[in-house]
PDB file of N, CA and C in Angstrom:
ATOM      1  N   UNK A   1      86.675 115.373  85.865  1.00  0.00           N
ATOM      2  CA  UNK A   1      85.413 115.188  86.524  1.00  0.00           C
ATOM      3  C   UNK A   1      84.467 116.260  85.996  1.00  0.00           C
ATOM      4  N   UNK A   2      83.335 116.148  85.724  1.00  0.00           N
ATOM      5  CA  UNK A   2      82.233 117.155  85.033  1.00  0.00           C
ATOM      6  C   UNK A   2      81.255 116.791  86.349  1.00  0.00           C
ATOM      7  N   UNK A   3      80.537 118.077  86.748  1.00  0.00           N
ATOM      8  CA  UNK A   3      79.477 117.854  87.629  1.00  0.00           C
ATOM      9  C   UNK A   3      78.401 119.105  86.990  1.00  0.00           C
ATOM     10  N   UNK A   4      77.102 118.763  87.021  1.00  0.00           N
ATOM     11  CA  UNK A   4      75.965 119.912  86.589  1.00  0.00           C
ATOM     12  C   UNK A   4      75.467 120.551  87.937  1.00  0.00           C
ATOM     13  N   UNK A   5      75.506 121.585  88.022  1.00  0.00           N
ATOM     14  CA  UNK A   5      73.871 121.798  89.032  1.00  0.00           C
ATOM     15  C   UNK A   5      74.095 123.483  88.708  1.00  0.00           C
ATOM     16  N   UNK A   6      72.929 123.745  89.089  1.00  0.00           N
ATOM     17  CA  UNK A   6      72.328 124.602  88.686  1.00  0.00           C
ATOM     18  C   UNK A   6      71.106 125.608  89.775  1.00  0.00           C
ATOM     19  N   UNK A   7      71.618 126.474  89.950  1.00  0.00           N
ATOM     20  CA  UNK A   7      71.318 127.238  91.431  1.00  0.00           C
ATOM     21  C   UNK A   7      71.249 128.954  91.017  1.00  0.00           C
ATOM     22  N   UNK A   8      70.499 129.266  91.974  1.00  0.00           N
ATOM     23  CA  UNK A   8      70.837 130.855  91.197  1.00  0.00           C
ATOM     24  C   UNK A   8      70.787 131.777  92.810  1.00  0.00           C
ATOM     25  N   UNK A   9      71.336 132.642  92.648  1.00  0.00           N
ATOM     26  CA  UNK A   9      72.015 133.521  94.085  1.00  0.00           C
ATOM     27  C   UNK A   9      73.422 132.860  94.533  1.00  0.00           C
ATOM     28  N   UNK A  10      73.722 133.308  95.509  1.00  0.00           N
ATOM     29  CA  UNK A  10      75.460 132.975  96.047  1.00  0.00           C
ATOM     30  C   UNK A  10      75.066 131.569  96.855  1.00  0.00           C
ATOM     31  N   UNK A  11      76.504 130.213  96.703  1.00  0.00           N
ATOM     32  CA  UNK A  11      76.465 129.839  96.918  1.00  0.00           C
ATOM     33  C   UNK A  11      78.148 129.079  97.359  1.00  0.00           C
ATOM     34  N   UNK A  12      78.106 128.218  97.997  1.00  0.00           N
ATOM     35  CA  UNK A  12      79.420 127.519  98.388  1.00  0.00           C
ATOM     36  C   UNK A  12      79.653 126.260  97.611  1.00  0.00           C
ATOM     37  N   UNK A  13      80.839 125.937  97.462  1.00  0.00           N
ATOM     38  CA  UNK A  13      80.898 124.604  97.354  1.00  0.00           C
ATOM     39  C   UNK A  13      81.985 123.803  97.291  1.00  0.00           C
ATOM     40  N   UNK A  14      82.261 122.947  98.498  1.00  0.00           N
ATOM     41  CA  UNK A  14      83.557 122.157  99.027  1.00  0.00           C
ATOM     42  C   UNK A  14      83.614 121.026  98.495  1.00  0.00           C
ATOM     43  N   UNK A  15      84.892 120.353  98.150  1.00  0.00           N
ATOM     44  CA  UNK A  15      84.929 119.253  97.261  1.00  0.00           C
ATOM     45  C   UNK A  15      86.465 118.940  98.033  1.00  0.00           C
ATOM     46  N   UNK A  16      86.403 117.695  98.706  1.00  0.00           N
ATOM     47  CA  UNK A  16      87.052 117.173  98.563  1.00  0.00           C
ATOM     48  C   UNK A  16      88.693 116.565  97.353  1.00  0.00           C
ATOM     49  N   UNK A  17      89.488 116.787  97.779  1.00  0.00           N
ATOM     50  CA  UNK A  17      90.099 116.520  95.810  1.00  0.00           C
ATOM     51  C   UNK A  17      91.112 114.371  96.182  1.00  0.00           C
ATOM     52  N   UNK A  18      91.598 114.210  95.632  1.00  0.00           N
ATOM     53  CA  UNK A  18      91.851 113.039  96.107  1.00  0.00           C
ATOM     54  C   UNK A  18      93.242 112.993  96.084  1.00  0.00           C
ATOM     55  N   UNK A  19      94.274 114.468  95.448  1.00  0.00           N
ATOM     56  CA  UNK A  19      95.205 114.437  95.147  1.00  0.00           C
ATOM     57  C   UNK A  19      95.879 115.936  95.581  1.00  0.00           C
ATOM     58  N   UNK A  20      96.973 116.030  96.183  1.00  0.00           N
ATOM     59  CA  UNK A  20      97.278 117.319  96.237  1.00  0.00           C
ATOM     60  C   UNK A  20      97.844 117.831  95.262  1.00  0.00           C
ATOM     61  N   UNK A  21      97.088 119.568  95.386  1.00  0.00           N
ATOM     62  CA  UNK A  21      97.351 120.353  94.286  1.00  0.00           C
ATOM     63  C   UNK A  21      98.647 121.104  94.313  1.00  0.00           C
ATOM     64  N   UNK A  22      98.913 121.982  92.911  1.00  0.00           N
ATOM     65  CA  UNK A  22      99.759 123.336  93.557  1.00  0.00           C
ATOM     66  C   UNK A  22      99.297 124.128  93.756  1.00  0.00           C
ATOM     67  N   UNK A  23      99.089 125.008  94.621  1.00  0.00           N
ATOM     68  CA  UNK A  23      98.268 126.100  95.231  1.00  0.00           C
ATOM     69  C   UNK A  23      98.470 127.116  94.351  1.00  0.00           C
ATOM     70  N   UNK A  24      99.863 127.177  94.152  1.00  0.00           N
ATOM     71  CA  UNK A  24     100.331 128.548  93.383  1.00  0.00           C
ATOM     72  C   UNK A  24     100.150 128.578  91.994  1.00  0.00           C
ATOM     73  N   UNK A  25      99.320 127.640  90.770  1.00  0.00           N
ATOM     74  CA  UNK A  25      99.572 127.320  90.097  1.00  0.00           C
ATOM     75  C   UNK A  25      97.675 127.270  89.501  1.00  0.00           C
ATOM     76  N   UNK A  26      96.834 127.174  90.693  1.00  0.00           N
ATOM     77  CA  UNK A  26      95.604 126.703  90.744  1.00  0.00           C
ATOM     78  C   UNK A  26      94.730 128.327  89.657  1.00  0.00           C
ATOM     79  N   UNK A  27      93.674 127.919  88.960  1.00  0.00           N
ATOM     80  CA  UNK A  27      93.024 128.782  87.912  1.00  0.00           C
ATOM     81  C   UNK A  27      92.161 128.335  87.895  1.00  0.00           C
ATOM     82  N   UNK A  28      91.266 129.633  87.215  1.00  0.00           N
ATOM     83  CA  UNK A  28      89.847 129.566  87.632  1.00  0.00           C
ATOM     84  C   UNK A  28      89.193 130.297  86.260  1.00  0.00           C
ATOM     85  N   UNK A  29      88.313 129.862  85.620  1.00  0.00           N
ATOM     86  CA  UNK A  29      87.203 130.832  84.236  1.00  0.00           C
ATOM     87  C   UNK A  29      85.871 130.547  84.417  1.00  0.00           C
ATOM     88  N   UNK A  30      85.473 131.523  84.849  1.00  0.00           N
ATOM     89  CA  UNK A  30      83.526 131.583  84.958  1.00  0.00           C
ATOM     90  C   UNK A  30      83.226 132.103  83.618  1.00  0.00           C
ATOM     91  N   UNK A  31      82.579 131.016  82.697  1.00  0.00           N
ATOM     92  CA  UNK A  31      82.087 131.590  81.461  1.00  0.00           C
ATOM     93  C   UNK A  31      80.972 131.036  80.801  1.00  0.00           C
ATOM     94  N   UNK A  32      79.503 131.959  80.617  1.00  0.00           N
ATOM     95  CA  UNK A  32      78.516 131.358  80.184  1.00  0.00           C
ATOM     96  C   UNK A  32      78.057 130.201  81.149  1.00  0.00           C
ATOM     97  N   UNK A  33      78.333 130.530  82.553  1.00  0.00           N
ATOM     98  CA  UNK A  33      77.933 129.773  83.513  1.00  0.00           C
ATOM     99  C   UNK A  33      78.381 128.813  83.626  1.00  0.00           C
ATOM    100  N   UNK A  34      79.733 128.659  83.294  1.00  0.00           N
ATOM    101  CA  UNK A  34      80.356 127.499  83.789  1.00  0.00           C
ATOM    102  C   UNK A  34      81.827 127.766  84.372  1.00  0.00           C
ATOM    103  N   UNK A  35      81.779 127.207  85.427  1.00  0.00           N
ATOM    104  CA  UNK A  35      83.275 127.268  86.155  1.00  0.00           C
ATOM    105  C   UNK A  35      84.069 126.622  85.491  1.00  0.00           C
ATOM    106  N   UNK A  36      85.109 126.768  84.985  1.00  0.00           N
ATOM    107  CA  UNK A  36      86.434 125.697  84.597  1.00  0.00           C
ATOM    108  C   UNK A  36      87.385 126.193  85.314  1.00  0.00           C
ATOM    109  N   UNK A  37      88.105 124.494  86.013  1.00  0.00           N
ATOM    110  CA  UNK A  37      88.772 125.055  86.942  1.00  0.00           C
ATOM    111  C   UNK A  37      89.876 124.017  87.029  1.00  0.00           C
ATOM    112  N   UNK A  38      91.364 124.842  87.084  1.00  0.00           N
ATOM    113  CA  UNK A  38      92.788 123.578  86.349  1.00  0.00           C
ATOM    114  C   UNK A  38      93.516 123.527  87.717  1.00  0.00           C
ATOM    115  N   UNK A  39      93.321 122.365  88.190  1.00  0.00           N
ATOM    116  CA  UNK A  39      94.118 122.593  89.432  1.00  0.00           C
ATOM    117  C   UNK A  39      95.551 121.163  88.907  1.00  0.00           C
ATOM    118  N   UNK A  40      96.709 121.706  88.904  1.00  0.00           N
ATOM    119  CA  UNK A  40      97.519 120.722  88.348  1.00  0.00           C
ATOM    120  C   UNK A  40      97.857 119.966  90.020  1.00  0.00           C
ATOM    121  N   UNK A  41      98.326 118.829  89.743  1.00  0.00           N
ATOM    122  CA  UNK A  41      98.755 117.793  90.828  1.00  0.00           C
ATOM    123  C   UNK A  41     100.019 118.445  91.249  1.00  0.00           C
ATOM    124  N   UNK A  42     100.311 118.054  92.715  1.00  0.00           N
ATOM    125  CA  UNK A  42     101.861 118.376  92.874  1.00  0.00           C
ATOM    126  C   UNK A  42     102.254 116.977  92.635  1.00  0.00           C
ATOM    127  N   UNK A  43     103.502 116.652  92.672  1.00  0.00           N
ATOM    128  CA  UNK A  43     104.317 115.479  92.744  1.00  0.00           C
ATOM    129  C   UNK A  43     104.208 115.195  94.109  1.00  0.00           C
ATOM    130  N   UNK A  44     104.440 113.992  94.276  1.00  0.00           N
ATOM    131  CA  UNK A  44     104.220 113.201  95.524  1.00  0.00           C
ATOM    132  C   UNK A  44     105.629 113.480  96.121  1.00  0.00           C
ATOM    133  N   UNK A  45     105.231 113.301  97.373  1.00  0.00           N
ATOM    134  CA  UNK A  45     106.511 113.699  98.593  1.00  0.00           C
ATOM    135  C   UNK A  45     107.295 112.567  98.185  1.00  0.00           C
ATOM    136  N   UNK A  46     108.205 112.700  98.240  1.00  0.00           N
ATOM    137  CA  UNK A  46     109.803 111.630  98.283  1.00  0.00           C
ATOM    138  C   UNK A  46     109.671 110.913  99.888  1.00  0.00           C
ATOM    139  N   UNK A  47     110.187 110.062  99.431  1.00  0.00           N
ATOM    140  CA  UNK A  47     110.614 109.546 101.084  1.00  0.00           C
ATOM    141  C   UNK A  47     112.198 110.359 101.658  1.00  0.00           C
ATOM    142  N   UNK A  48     112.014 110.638 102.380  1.00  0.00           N
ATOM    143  CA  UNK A  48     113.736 111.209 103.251  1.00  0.00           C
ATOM    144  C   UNK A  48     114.455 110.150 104.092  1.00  0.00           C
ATOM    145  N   UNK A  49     115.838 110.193 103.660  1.00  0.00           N
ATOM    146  CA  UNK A  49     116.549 108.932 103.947  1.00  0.00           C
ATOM    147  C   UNK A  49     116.993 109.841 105.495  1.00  0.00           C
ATOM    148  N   UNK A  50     117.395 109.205 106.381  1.00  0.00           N
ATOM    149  CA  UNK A  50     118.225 109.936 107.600  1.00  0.00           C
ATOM    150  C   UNK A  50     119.099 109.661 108.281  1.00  0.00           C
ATOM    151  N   UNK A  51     120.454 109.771 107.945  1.00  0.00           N
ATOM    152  CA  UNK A  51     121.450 108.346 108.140  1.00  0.00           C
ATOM    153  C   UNK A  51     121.744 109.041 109.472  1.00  0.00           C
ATOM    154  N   UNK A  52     122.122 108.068 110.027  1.00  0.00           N
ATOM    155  CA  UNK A  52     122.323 108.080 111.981  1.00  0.00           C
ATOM    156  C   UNK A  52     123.328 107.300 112.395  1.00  0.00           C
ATOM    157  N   UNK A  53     124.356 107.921 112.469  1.00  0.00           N
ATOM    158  CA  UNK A  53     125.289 107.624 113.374  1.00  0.00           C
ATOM    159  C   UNK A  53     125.656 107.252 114.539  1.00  0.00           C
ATOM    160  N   UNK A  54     125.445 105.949 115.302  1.00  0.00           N
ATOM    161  CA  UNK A  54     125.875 105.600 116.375  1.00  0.00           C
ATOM    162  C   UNK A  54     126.683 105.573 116.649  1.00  0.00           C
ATOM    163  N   UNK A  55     127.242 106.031 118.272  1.00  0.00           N
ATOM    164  CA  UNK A  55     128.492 105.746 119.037  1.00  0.00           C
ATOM    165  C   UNK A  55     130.094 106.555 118.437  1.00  0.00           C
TER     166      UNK A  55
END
């Protein structure tokens, strides 16, 4: 995803992502005014089986 804008003083900015990240893994380069920023995907949760024993 590439987004422009262009602002000058401190500012915020929340973004939604559509995929979960790894937190521990997440990087960041401010250079020549541009953020680049690598957030890798985690793998998707597994389903958990839960076998149950009746009686």
């Amino acid at each position: 995803m590439t987004r422009s804008e262009f602002r000058y003083g401190a500012f915020q900015r929340i973004i939604s992502l559509p995929a979960r990240v790894k937190n521990d893994q997440v990087k960041a380069e401010y250079k020549d005014g541009i953020l680049h920023l690598h957030l890798p995907k985690a793998e998707a949760e597994k389903n958990k089986v839960v076998k149950v024993n009746i009686g």
